[in-house]
Protein backbone atom coordinates (compact mmCIF):
# COMPACT_ATOMS: atom_id res chain seq x y z
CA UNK A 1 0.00 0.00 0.00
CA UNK A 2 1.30 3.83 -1.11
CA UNK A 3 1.56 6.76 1.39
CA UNK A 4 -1.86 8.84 1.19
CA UNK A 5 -3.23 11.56 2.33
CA UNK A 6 -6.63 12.55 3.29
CA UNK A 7 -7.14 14.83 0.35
CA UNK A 8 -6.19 12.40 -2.35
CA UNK A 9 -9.03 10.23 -0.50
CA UNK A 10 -11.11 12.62 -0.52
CA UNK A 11 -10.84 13.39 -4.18
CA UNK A 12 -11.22 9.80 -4.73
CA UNK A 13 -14.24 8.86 -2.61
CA UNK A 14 -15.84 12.20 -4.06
CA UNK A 15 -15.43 10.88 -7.97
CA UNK A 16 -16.48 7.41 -7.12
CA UNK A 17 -19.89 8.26 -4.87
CA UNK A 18 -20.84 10.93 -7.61
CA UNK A 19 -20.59 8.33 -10.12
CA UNK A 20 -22.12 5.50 -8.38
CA UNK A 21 -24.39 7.15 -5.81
CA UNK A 22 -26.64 4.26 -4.91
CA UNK A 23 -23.74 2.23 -3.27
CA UNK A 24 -21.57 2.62 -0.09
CA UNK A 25 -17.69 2.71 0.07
CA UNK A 26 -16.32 -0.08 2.75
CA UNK A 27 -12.78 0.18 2.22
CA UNK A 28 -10.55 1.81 0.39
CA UNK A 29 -6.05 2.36 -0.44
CA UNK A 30 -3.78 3.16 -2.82
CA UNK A 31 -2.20 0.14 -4.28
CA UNK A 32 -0.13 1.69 -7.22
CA UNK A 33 1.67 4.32 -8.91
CA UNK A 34 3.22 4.73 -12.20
CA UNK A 35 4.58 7.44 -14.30
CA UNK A 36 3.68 8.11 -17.85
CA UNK A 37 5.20 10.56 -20.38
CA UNK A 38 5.19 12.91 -17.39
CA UNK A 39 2.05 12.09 -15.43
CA UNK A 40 1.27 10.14 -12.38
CA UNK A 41 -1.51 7.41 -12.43
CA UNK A 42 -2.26 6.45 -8.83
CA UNK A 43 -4.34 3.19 -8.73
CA UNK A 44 -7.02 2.90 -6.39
CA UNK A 45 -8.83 -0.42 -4.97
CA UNK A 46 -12.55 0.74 -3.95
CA UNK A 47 -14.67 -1.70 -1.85
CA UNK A 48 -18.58 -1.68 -1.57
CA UNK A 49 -21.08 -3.10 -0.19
CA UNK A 50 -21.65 -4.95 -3.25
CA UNK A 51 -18.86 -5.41 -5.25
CA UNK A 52 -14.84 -3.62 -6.03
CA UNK A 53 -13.48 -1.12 -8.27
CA UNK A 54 -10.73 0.13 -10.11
CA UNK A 55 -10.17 3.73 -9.54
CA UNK A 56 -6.90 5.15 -11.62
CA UNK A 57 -6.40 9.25 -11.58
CA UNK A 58 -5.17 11.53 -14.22
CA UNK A 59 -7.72 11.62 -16.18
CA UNK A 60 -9.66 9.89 -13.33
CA UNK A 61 -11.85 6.75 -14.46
CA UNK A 62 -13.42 3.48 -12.68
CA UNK A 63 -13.44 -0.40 -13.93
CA UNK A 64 -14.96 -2.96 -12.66
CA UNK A 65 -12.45 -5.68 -11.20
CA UNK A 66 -14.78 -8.41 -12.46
CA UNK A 67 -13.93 -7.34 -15.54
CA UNK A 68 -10.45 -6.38 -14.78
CA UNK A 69 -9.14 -8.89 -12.56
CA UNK A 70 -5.80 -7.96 -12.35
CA UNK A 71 -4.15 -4.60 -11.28
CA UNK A 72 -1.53 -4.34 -14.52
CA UNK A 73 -4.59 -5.30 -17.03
CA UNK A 74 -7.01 -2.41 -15.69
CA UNK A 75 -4.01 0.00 -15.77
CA UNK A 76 -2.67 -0.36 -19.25
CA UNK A 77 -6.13 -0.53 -20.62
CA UNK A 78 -6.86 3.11 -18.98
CA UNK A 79 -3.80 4.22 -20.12
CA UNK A 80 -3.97 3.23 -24.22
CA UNK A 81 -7.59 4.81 -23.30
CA UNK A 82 -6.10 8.18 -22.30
CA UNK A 83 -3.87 7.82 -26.06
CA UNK A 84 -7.05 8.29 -27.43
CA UNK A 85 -8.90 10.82 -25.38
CA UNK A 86 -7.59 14.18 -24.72
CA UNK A 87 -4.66 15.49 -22.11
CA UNK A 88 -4.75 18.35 -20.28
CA UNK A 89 -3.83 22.29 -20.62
CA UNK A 90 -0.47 21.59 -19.49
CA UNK A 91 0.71 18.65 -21.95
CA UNK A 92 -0.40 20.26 -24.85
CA UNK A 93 2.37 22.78 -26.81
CA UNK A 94 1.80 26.34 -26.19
CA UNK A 95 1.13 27.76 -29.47
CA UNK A 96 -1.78 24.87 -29.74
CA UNK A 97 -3.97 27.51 -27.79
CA UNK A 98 -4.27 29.47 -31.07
CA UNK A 99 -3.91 27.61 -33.72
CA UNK A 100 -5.11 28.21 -36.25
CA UNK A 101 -3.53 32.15 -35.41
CA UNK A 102 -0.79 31.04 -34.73
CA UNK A 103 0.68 32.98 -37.88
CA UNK A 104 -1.74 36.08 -36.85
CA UNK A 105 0.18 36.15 -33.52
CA UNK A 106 3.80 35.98 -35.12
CA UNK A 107 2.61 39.31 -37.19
CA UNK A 108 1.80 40.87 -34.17
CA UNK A 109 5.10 40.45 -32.54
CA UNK A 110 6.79 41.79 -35.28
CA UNK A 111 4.39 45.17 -35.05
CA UNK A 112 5.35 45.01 -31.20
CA UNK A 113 9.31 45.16 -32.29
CA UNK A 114 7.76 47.88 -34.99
CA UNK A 115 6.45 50.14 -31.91
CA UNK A 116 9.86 49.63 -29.72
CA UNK A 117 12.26 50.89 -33.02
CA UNK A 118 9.62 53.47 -33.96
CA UNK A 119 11.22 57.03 -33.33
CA UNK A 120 9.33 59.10 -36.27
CA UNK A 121 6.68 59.39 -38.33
CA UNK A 122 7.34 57.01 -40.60
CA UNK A 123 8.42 54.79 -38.07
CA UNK A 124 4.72 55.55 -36.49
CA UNK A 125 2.77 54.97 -39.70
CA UNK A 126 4.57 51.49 -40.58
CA UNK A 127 2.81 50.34 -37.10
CA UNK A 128 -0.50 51.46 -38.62
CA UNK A 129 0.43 49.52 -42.07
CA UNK A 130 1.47 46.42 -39.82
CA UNK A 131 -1.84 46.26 -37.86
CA UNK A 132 -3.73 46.10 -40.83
CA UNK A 133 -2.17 43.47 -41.81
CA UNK A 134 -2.64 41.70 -39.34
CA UNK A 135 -6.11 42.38 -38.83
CA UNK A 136 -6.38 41.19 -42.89
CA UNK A 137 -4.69 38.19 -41.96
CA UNK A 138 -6.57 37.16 -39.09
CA UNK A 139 -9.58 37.61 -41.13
CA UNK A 140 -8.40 35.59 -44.14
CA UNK A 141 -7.66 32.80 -42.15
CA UNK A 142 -11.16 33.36 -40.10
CA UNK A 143 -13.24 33.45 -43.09
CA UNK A 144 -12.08 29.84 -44.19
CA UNK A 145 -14.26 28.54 -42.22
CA UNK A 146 -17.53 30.00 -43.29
CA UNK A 147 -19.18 28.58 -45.71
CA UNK A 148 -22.04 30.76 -46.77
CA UNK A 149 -25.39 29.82 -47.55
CA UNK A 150 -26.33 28.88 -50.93
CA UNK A 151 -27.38 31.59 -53.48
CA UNK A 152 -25.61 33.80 -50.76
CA UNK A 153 -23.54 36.68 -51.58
CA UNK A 154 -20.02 37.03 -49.45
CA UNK A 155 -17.63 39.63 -48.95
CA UNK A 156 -14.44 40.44 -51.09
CA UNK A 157 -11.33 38.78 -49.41
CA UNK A 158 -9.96 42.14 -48.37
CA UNK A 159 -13.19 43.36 -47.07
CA UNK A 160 -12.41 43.62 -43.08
CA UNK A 161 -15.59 45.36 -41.80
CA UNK A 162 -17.95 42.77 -44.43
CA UNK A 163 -16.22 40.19 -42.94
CA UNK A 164 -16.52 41.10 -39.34
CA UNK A 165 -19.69 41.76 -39.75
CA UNK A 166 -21.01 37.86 -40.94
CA UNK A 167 -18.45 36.69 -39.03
CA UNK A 168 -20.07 37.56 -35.84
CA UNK A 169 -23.36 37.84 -36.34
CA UNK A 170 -22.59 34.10 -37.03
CA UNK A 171 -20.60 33.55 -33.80
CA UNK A 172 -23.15 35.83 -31.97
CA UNK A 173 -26.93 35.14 -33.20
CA UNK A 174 -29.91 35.98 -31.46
CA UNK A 175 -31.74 38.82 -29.54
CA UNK A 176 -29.79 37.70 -26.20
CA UNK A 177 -26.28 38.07 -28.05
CA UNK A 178 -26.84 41.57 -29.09
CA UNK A 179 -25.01 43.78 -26.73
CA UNK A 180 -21.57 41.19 -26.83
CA UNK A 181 -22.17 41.28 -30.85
CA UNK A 182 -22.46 45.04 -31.05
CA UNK A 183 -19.28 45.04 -28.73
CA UNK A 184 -17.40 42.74 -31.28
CA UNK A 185 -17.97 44.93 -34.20
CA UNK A 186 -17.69 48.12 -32.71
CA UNK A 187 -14.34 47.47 -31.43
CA UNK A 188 -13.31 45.43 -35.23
CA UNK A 189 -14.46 48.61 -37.45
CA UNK A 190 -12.62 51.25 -35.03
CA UNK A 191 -9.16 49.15 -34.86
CA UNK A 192 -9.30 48.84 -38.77
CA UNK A 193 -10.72 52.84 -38.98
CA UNK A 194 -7.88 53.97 -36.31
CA UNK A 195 -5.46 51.64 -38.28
CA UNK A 196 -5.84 52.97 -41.51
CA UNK A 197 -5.70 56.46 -40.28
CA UNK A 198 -2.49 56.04 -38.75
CA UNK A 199 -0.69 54.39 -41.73
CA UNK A 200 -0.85 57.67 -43.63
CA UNK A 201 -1.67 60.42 -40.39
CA UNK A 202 1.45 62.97 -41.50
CA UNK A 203 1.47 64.03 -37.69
CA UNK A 204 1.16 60.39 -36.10
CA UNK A 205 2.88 60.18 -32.43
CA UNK A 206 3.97 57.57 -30.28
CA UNK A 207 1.18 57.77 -28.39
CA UNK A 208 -0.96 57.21 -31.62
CA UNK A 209 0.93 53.95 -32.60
CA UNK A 210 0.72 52.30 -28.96
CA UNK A 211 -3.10 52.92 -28.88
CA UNK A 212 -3.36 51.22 -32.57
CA UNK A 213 -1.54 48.23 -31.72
CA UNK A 214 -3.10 47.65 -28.16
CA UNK A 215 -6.38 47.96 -29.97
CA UNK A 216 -5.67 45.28 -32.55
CA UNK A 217 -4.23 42.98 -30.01
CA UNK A 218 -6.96 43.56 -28.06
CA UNK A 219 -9.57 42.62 -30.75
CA UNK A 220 -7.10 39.75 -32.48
CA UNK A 221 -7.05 38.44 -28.77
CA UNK A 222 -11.07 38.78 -28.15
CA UNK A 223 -12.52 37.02 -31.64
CA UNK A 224 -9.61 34.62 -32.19
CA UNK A 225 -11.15 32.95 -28.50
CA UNK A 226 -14.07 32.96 -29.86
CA UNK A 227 -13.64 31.84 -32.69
CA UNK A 228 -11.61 29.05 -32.26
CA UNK A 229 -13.91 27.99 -29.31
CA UNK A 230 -16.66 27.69 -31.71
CA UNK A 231 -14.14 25.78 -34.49
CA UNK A 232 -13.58 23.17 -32.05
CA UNK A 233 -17.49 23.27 -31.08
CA UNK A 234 -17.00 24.29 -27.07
CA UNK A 235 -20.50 25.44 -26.20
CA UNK A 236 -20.72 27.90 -23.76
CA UNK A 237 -21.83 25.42 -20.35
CA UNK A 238 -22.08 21.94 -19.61
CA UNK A 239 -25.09 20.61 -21.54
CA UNK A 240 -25.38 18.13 -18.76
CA UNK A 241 -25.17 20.45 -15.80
CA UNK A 242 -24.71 23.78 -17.02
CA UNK A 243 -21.38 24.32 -15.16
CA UNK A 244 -18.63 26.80 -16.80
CA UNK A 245 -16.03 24.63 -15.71
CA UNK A 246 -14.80 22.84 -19.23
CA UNK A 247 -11.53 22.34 -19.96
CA UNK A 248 -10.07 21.46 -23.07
CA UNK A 249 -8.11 17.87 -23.27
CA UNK A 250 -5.63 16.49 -26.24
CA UNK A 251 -5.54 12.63 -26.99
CA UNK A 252 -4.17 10.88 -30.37
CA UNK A 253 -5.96 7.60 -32.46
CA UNK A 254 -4.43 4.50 -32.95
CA UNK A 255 -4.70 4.73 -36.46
CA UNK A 256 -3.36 8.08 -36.97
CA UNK A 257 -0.89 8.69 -34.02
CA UNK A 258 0.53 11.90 -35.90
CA UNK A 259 -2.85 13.73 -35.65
CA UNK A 260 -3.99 15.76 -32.34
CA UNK A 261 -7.65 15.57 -31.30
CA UNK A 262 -9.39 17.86 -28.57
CA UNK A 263 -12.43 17.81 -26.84
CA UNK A 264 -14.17 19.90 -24.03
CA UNK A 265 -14.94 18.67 -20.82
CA UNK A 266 -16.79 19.01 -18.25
CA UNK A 267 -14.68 19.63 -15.00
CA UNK A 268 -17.71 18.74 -12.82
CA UNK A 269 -19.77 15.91 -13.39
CA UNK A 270 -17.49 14.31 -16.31
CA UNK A 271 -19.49 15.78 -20.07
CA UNK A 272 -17.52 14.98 -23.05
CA UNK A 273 -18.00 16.53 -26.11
CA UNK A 274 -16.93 16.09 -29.61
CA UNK A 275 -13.68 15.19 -30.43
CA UNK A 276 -11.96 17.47 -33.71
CA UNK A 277 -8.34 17.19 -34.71
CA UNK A 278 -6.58 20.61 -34.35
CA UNK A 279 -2.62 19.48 -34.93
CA UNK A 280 -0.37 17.28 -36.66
CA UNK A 281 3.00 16.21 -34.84
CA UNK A 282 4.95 12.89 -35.18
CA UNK A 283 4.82 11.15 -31.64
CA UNK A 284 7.84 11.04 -29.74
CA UNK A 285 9.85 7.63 -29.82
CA UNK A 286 7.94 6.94 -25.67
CA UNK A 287 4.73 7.98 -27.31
CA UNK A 288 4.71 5.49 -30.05
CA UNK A 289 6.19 2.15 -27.84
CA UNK A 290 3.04 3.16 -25.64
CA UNK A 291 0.57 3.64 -28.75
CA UNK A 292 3.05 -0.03 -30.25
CA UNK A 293 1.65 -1.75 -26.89
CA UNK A 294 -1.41 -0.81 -26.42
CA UNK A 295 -2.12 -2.10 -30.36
CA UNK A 296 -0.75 -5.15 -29.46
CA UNK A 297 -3.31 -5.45 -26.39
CA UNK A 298 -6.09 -5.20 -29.04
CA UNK A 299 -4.78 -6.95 -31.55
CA UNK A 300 -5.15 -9.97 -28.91
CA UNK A 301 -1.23 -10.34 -27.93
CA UNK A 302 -0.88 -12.55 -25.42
CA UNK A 303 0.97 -10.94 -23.00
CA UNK A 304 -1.84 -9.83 -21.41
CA UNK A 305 -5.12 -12.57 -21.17
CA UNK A 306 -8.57 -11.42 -19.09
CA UNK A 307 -9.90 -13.69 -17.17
CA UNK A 308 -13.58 -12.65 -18.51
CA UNK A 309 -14.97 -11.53 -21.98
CA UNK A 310 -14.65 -7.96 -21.76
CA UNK A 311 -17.50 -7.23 -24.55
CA UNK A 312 -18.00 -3.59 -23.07
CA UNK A 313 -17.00 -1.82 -19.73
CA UNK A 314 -19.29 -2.03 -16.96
CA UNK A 315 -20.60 0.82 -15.45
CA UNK A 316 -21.99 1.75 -11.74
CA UNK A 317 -25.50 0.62 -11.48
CA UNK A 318 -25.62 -2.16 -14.89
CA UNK A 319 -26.95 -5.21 -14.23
């Protein structure tokens, strides 16, 4: 038995009795720990008053040990499960959070190094020209993934305010969204207006280029969240228990180990939503011995043999 601590327990006993409320926790330790391209499994045995569980953390699931007999079984299967389902915040790369922007972002850097070297008016107006750029970039990269209606007309490639304008009245509809679309725009035409001005403005100032750039970061910043929340189809709460609390988790396929997947969850009672690839990156050599193994496990190797038919996982409560 592992060294525990009452919060770990807690934790534990918490996930367990909210997902099988009807029964009653006897006894309870942690038998196991293992560490896995940088995260920590702890393995759990549960006792009930009816029957005994599997718990294994990070992501946190339950099995059945009727089904999984044995300790090593029950944690390789939840491992090659967490391959395919998404990681966590931390394991993913950092310029995932905004792809696809990630080239939007670069620009702006470059009209941040613009602002520090500007010392005249020339120097002012290139951080005007640079922030329309980047504001036309973001939105040519935005607007490849509307696909209007049929028989309906679109704006020119160029067109900023045209395309700021579909763009969130799609991303905003309805009578409730009004005041956070009219917010969106607003702040879209005046960085583009202010922009424009100060790329030919004969007496721009310092002062002039700082407030252009902080107001296209600020709007680049604002619509590329919401936009690629709604790309990767993040709804706004739980749909199971309207909580805020999702989180966004990474996990690769079998079949195609190079391609990222993410999918929301819900931090509170467990909601998964739809899984949509948003990466491609060769695995690393650990990655793809795990991904190697875990194929082997289906393939029916024999290195590892259940005692039972395991047709489908059992769940709290099945008969």
């Amino acid at each position: 038995m592992l060294t525990e601590n009452e919060e770990e327990r807690e934790t534990v006993s918490s996930y367990f009795l909210g997902q099988a409320p009807d029964l009653e926790i006897t006894f309870m330790q942690k038998l196991y720990s293992e560490h896995v391209l940088n995260h920590v499994h702890d393995v759990w045995d549960v006792h009930t008053n009816k029957d005994r569980w599997w718990v294994i953390t990070n992501p946190t699931n339950l099995y059945s040990q009727e089904q999984f007999p044995n300790l090593d079984y029950a944690l390789t299967f939840h491992i090659g499960l967490c391959l395919r389902i998404p990681r966590t915040l931390k394991q993913r790369r950092q310029d995932r959070r905004v792809l696809p922007f990630g080239a939007v972002f670069k620009e702006l850097e470059a009209a941040t190094l613009a602002l520090s070297q500007a010392t005249n008016v020339s120097g002012y107006q290139s951080v005007g020209m640079r922030s329309r750029e980047t504001l036309l970039s973001f939105i040519a990269i935005a607007q490849d993934w509307f696909e209007p209606e049929d028989g309906a007309e679109t704006p020119k490639r160029a067109d900023f305010k045209g395309w700021s304008e579909l763009i969130f009245d799609t991303l905003l509809p309805g009578r409730d969204q009004k005041d956070r679309r009219r917010l969106f725009k607003t702040l879209s035409k005046e960085a583009w207006d202010f922009a424009a001005w100060l790329t030919h403005a004969k007496s721009a100032t310092w002062r002039d280029a700082e407030a252009c750039l902080s107001t296209t970061e600020h709007v680049i910043g604002l619509a590329s969240s919401l936009l690629i929340l709604w790309m990767r189809e993040v709804p706004e709460a739980c749909p199971d228990c309207a909580s805020p609390n999702l989180e966004p988790e990474e996990g690769r396929n079998l079949e195609t180990p190079e391609v990222v997947w993410e999918r929301p969850t819900c931090a509170d009672c467990g909601w998964t939503g739809k899984a949509v690839p948003i990466d491609e990156e060769e695995p690393s050599e650990q990655l793809r011995e795990i991904i190697q193994s875990y194929s082997a496990i289906e393939q029916g190797d024999e290195c590892i043999i259940p005692t039972v038919p395991l047709r489908s996982l059992t769940r709290p409560g099945d008969n």
